[in-house]
Protein backbone atom coordinates (compact mmCIF):
# COMPACT_ATOMS: atom_id res chain seq x y z
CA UNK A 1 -17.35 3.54 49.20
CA UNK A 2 -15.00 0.99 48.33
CA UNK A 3 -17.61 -1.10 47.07
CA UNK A 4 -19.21 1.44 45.15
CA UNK A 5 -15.86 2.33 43.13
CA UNK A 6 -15.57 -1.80 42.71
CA UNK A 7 -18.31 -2.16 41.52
CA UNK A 8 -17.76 1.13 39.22
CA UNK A 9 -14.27 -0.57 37.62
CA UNK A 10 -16.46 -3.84 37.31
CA UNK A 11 -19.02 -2.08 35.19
CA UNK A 12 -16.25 -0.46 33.15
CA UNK A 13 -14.39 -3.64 32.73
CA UNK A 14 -17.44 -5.63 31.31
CA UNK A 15 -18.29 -2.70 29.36
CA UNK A 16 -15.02 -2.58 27.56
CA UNK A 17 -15.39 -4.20 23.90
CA UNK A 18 -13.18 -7.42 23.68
CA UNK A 19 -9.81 -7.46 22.27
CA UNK A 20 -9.80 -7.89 18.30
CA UNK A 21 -7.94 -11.68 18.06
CA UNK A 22 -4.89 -11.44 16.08
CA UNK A 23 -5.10 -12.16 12.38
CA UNK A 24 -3.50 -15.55 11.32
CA UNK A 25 -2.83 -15.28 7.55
CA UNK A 26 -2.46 -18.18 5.25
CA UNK A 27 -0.54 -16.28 2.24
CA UNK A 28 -1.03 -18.62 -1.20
CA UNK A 29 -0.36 -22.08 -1.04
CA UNK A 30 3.94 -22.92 -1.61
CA UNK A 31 5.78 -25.07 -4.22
CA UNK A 32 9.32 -25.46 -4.56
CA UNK A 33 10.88 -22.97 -6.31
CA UNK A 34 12.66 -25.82 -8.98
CA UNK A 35 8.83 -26.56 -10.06
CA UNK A 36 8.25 -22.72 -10.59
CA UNK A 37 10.89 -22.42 -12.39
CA UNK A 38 13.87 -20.97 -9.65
CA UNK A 39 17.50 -21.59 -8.92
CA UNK A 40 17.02 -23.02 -5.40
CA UNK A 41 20.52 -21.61 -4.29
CA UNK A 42 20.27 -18.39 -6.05
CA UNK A 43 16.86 -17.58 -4.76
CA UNK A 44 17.99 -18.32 -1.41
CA UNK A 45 20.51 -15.18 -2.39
CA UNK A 46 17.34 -12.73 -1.37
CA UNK A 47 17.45 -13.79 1.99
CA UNK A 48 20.85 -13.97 2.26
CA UNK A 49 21.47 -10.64 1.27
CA UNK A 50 18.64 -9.37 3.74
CA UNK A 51 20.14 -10.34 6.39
CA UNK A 52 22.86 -8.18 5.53
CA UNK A 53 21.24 -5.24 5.20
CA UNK A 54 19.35 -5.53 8.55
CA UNK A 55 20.37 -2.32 11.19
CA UNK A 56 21.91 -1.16 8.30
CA UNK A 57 18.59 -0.58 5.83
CA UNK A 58 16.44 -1.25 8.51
CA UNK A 59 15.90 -3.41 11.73
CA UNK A 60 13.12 -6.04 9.96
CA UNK A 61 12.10 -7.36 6.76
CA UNK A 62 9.40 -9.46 5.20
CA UNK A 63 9.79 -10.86 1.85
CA UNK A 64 7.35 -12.76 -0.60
CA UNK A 65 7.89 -14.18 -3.62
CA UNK A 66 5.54 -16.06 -6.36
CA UNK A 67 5.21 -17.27 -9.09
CA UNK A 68 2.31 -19.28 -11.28
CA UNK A 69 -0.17 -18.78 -8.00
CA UNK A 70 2.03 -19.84 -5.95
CA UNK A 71 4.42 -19.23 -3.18
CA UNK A 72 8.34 -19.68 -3.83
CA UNK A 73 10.08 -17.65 -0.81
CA UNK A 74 8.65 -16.18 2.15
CA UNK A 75 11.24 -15.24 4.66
CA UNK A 76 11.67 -12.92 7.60
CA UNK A 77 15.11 -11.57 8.68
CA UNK A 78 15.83 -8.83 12.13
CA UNK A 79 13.50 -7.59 14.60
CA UNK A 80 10.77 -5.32 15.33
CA UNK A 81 13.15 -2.22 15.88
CA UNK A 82 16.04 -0.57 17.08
CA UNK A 83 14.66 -0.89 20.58
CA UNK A 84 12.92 -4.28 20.38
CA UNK A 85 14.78 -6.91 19.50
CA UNK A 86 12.04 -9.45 19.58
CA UNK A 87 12.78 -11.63 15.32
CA UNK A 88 9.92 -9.95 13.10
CA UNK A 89 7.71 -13.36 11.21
CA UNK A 90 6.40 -13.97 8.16
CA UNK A 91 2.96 -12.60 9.97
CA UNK A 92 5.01 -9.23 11.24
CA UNK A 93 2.57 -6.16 10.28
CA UNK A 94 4.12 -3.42 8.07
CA UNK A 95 2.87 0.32 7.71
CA UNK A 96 2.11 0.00 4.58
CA UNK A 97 2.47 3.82 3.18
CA UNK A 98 1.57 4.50 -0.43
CA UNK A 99 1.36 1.20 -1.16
CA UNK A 100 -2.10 2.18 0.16
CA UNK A 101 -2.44 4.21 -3.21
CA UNK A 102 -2.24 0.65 -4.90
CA UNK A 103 -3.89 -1.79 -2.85
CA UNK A 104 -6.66 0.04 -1.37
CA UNK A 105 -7.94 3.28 -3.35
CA UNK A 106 -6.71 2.23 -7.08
CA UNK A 107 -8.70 -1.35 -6.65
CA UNK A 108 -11.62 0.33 -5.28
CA UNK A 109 -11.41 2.39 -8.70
CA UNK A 110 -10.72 -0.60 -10.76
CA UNK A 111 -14.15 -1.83 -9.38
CA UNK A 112 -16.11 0.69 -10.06
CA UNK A 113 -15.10 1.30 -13.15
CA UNK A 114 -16.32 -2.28 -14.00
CA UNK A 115 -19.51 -1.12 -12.94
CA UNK A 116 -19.90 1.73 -14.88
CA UNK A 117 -20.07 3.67 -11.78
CA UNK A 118 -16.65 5.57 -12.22
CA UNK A 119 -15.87 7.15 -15.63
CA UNK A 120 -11.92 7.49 -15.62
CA UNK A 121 -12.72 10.96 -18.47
CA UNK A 122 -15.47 12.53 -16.15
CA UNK A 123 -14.27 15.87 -14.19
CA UNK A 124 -13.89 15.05 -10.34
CA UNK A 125 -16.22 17.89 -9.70
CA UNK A 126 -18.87 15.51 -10.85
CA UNK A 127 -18.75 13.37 -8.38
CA UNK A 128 -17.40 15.77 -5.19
CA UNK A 129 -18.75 18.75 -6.22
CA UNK A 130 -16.80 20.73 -3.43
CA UNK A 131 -13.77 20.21 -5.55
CA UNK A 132 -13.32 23.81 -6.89
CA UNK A 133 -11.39 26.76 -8.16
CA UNK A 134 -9.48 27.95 -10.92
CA UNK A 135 -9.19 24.97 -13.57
CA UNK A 136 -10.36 22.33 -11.18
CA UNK A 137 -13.38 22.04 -13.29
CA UNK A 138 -10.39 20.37 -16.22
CA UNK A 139 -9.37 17.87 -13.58
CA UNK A 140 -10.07 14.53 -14.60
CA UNK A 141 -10.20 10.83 -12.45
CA UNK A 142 -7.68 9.44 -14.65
CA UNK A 143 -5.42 13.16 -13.71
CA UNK A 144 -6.09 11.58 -10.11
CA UNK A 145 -4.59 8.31 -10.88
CA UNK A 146 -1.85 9.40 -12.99
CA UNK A 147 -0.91 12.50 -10.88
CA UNK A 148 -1.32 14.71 -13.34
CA UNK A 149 -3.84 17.10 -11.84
CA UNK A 150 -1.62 19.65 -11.14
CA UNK A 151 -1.30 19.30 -7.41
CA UNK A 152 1.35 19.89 -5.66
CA UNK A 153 3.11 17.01 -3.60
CA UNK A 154 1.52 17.15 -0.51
CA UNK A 155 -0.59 20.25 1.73
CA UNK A 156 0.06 20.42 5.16
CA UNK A 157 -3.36 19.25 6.77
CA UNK A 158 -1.47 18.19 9.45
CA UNK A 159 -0.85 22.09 10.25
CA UNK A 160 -3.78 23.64 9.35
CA UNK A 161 -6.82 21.62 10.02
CA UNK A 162 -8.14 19.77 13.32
CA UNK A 163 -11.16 17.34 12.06
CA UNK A 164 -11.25 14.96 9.50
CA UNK A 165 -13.87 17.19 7.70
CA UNK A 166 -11.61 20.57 7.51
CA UNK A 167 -8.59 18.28 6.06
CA UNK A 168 -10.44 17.19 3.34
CA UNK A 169 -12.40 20.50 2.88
CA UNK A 170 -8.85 22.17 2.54
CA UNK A 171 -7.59 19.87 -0.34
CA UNK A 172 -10.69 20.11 -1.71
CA UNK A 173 -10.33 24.24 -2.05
CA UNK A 174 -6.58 24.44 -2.60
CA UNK A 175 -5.62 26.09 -5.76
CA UNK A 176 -3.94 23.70 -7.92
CA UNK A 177 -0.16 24.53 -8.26
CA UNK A 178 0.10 23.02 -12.19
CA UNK A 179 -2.57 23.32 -15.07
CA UNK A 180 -4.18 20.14 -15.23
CA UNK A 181 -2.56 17.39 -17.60
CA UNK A 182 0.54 19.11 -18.52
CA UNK A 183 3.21 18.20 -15.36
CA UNK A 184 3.96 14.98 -13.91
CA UNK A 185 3.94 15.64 -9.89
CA UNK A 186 3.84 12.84 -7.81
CA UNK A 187 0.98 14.26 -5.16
CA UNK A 188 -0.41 12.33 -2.05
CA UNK A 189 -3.49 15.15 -2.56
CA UNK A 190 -4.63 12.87 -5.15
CA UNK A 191 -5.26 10.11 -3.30
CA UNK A 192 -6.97 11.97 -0.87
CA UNK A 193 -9.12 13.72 -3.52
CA UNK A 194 -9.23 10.57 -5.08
CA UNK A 195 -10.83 8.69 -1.80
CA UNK A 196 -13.87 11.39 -1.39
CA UNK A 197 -14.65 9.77 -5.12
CA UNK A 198 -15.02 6.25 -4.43
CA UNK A 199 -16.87 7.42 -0.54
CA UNK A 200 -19.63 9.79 -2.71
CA UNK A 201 -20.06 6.87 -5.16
CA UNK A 202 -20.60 3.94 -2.66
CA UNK A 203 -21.93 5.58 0.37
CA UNK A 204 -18.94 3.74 2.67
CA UNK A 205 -15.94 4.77 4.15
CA UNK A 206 -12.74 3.76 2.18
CA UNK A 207 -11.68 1.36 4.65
CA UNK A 208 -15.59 -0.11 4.83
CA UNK A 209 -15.67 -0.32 1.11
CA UNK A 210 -12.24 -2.36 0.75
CA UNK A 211 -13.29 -4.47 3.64
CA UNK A 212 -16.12 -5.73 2.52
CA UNK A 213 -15.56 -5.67 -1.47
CA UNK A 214 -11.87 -6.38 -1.33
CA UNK A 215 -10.11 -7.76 1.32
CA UNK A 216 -12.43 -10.00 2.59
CA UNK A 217 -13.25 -11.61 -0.54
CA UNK A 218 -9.36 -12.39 -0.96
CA UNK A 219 -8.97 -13.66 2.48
CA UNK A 220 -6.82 -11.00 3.58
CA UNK A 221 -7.26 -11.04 7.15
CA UNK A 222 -4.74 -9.01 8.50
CA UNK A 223 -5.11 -6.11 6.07
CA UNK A 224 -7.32 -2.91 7.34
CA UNK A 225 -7.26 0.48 8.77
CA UNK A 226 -6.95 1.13 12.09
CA UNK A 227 -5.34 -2.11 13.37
CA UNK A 228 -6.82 -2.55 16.88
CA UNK A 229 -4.76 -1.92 19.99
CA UNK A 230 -4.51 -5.95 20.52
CA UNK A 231 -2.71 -6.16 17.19
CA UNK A 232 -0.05 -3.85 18.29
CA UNK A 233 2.37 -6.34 19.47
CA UNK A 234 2.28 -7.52 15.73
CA UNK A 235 3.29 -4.55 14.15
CA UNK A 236 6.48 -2.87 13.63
CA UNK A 237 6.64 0.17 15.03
CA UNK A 238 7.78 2.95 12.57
CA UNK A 239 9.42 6.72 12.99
CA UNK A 240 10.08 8.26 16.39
CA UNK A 241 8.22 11.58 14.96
CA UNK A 242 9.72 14.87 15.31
CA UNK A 243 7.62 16.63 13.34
CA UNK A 244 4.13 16.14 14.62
CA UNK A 245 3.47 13.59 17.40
CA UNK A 246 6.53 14.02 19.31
CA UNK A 247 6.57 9.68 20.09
CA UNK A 248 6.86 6.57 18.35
CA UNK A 249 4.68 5.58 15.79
CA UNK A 250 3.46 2.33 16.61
CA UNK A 251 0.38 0.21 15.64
CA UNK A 252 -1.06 4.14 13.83
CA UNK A 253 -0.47 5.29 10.59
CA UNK A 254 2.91 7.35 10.13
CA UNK A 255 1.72 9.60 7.23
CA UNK A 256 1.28 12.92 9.08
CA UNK A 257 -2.19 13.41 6.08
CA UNK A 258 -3.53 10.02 6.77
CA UNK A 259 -3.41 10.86 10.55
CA UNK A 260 -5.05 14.09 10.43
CA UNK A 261 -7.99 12.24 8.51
CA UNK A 262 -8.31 9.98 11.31
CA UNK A 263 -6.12 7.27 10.05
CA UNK A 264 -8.64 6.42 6.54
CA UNK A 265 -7.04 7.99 3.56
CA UNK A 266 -6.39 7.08 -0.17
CA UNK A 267 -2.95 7.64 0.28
CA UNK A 268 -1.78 5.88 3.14
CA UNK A 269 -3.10 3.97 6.11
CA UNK A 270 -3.18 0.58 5.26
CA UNK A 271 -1.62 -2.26 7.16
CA UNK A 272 -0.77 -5.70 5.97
CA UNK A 273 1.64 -8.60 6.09
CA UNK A 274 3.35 -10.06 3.43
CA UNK A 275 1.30 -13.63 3.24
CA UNK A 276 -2.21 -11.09 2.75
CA UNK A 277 -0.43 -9.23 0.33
CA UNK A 278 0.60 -12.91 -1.84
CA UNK A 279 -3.01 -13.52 -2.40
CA UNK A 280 -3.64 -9.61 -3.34
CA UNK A 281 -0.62 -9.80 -6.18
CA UNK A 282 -1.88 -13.73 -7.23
CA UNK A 283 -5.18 -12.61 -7.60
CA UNK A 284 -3.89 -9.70 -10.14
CA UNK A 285 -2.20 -12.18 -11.37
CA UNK A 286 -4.59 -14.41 -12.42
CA UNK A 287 -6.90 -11.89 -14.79
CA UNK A 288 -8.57 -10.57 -10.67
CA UNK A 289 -10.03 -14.00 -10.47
CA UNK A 290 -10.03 -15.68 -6.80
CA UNK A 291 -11.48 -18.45 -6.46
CA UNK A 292 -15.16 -18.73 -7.95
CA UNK A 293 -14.80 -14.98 -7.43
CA UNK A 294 -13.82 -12.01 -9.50
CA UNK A 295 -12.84 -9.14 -8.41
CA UNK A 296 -11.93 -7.42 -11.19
CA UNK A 297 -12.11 -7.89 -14.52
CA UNK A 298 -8.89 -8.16 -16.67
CA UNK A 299 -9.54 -5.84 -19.22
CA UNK A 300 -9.68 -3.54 -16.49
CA UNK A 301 -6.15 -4.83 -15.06
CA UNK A 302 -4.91 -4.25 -18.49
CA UNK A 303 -6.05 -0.65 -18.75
CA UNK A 304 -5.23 0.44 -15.36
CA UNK A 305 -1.35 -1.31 -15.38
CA UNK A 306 -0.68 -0.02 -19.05
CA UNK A 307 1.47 2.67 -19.04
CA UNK A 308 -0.14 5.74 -20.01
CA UNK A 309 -0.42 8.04 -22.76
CA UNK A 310 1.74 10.79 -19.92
CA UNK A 311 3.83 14.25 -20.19
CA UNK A 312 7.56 13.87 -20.48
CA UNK A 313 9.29 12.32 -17.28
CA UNK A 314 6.62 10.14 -16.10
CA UNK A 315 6.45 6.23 -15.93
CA UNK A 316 2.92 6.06 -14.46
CA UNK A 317 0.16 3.80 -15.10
CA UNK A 318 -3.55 4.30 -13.55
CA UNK A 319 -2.27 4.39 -9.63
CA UNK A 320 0.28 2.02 -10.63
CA UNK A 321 4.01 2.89 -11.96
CA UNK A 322 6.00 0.89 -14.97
CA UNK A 323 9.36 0.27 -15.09
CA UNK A 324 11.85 2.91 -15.61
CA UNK A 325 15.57 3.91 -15.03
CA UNK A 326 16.02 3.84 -12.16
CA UNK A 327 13.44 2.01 -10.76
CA UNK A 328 12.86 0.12 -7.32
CA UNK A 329 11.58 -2.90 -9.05
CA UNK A 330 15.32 -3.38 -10.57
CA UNK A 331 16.33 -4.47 -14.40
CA UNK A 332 15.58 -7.47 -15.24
CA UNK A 333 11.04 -7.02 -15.07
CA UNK A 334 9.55 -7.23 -18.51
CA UNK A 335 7.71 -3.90 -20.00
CA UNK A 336 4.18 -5.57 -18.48
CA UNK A 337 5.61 -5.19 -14.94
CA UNK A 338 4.07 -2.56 -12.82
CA UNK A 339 4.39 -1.47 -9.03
CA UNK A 340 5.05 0.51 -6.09
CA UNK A 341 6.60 1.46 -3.67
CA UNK A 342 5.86 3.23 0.37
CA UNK A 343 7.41 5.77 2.50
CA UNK A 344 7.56 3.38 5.28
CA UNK A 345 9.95 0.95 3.61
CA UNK A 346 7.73 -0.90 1.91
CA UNK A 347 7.24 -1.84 -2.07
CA UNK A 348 5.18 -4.54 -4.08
CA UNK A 349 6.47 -5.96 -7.69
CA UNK A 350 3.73 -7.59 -10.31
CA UNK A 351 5.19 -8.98 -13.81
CA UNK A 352 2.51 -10.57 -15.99
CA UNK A 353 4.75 -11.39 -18.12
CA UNK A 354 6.54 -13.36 -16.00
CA UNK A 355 4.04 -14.65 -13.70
CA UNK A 356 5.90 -13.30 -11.13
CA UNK A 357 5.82 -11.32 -7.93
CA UNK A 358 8.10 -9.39 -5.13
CA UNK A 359 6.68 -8.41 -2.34
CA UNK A 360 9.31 -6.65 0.37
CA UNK A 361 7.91 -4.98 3.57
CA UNK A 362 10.40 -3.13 5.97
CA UNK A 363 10.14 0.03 8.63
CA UNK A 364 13.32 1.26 7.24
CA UNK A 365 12.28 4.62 8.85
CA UNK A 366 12.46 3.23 12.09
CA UNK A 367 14.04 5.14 14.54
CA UNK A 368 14.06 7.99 11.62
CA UNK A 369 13.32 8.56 8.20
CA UNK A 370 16.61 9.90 7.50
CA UNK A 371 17.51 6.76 6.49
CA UNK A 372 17.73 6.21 2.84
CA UNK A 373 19.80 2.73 2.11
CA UNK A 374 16.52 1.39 1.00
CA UNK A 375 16.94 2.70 -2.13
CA UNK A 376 19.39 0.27 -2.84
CA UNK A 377 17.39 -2.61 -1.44
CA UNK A 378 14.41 -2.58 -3.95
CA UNK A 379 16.00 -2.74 -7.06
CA UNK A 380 19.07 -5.34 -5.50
CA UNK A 381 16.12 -7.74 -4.19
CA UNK A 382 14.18 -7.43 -7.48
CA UNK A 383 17.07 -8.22 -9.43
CA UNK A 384 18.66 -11.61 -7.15
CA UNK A 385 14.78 -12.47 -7.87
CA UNK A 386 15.15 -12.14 -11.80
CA UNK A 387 18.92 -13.50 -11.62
CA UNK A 388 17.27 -16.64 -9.91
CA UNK A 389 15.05 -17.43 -12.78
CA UNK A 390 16.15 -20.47 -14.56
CA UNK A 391 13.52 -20.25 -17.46
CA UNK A 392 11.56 -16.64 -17.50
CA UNK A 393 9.63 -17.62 -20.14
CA UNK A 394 8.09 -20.51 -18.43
């Protein structure tokens, strides 16, 4: 007998698929920050200042920060949370929350709209054509992308669905709370809608599509869905949750939506580091060129980080946002900047005009999301970035 159950555990052992390695990034290649145009001392200020905010904003940052393709800053400062004190790395893992919106869903759409296989004017009922109800048939992809489809903020999937099919079925249905075009709402539903678009078009999975299309052209090796369990000891760990899964969120996506949808969603779900997420913003940079590659094309860049032709009150681009006051990417960005920010803690910074970007990654809402000092952060860390700039125009 005990040979039988031995030999039972061996056959479950060797059966078991092997642990996922973890990713080693390589983020863009660094200069000094004098060549790229910095105030050695006064860029050293981010960090600095950081580390002051750490178990005060939250218990770990990353931050990145580039300039002409290449890497000025990259700097980590705490730990991995209130409970683990273990120093987070430049390689630490971040939830990345809506910046998920940017860096997943809105590139796939900037694709396919180079193809000709997304028109950003055609209804969404075109291409999901379980997206109905009253005026839904006036809801446009570019409504999607600018949140201006009349959605409300979010729907509670979380609470009235079980299976990744019924969630989506459920936004698809919902009656829309605004006429389409007319109100600014900022709405995760989007996203979600937005994702069954770019899934009916290709015939992948979100996190298929960007895996093969985007991040693994760029390189971006520690950037997915549904980070396996041997990454976990990479990742900061997010929210004790209250609300839903009664633990703490570590190593699975924190957005309650995402989670329902089984952790793949156009709003949220991503995972990254800040060295992946250098060669993401360089690539944007550099007209979506990588390489002999191209991603995207920069006419399309243009058109989707243009501010848009909006109702009162909004700042938004296509998935992306533009400067405003206030704004989390601070005072000093040009009118070409655009950017975005996540739940989690997390924002990204991209200023063509300046060459420039600011990356900051944190799990501010570690142990809860009552935390709001982050607020501050963004715009503080964006501006010691801009005050460091010897010549902007270079």
């Amino acid at each position: 007998m005990r040979l039988y159950a031995a030999l039972i555990l061996a056959g479950a052992v060797a059966c078991r698929p092997p642990a996922i390695p973890e990713p080693v990034s390589t983020g863009i290649p660094a200069a000094s920050p004098a060549s790229l145009g910095f105030d050695s001392a006064l860029l050293d200020s981010v960090t600095i200042y950081l580390r002051t905010q750490v178990d005060s904003a939250f218990p770990g940052a990353t931050v990145a920060i580039g300039r002409h393709g290449r890497m000025a800053l990259v700097a980590a400062v705490g730990h991995y949370s209130t409970t683990d004190p273990r120093p987070v790395t430049t390689a630490t893992l971040y939830d990345l929350a809506s910046l998920t919106k940017v860096v997943g869903w809105t590139t796939a759409c900037m694709q396919l709209v180079d193809q000709g296989r997304l028109d950003l004017d055609a209804p969404v009922s075109r291409y999901v054509p379980e997206f109905r109800g009253p005026q839904k048939d006036q809801v446009k992809i570019r409504n999607l992308l600018t949140h201006t489809a009349g959605f409300p903020p979010d729907l509670p999937l979380w609470q009235d669905t079980k299976t990744r099919e019924q969630a989506f079925a459920l936004a698809d249905t919902a009656p829309l709370a605004n006429p389409p075009g007319q109100t600014y709402v900022y709405s995760d539903v989007s996203a979600i809608i937005g994702e069954q678009v770019i899934e009916r078009i290709t015939g992948e999975r979100l996190d298929q599509y960007l895996a093969t299309h985007v991040f693994g052209p760029l390189g971006m090796v520690a950037t997915r869905y549904l980070p396996p369990a041997s990454w976990k000891p990479m990742i900061a760990p997010t929210e004790i949750d209250t609300i839903m899964r009664h633990r703490l969120i570590w190593g699975t996506v924190h957005d309650e939506s995402a989670d329902r949808l089984g952790g793949v969603s156009g709003n949220a779900g991503l995972f990254s580091n800040a060295l992946d997420l250098s060669r993401f913003a360089a690539m944007l940079l550099a007209g979506g060129a990588w390489d002999s590659l191209t991603l995207v094309h920069a006419e399309t860049i243009d058109e989707f980080t243009r501010r848009q032709d909006l109702p009162p009150g909004s700042s938004r681009a296509l998935g992306w946002d533009t400067p405003s006051q206030p704004s989390s990417g601070g005072t000093k960005m040009t009118d070409r900047a655009f950017g975005h920010t996540g739940f989690t803690g997390t924002s990204m910074w991209i200023d063509p005009g300046r060459d420039l970007f600011v990356i900051l990654l944190t799990n501010r809402v570690n142990p809860t999301r009552a935390n709001l000092r982050i607020a501050k952060v963004r715009p503080r860390v964006a501006d010691l970035v801009g005050q460091a700039l010897m010549h902007p125009e270079y």
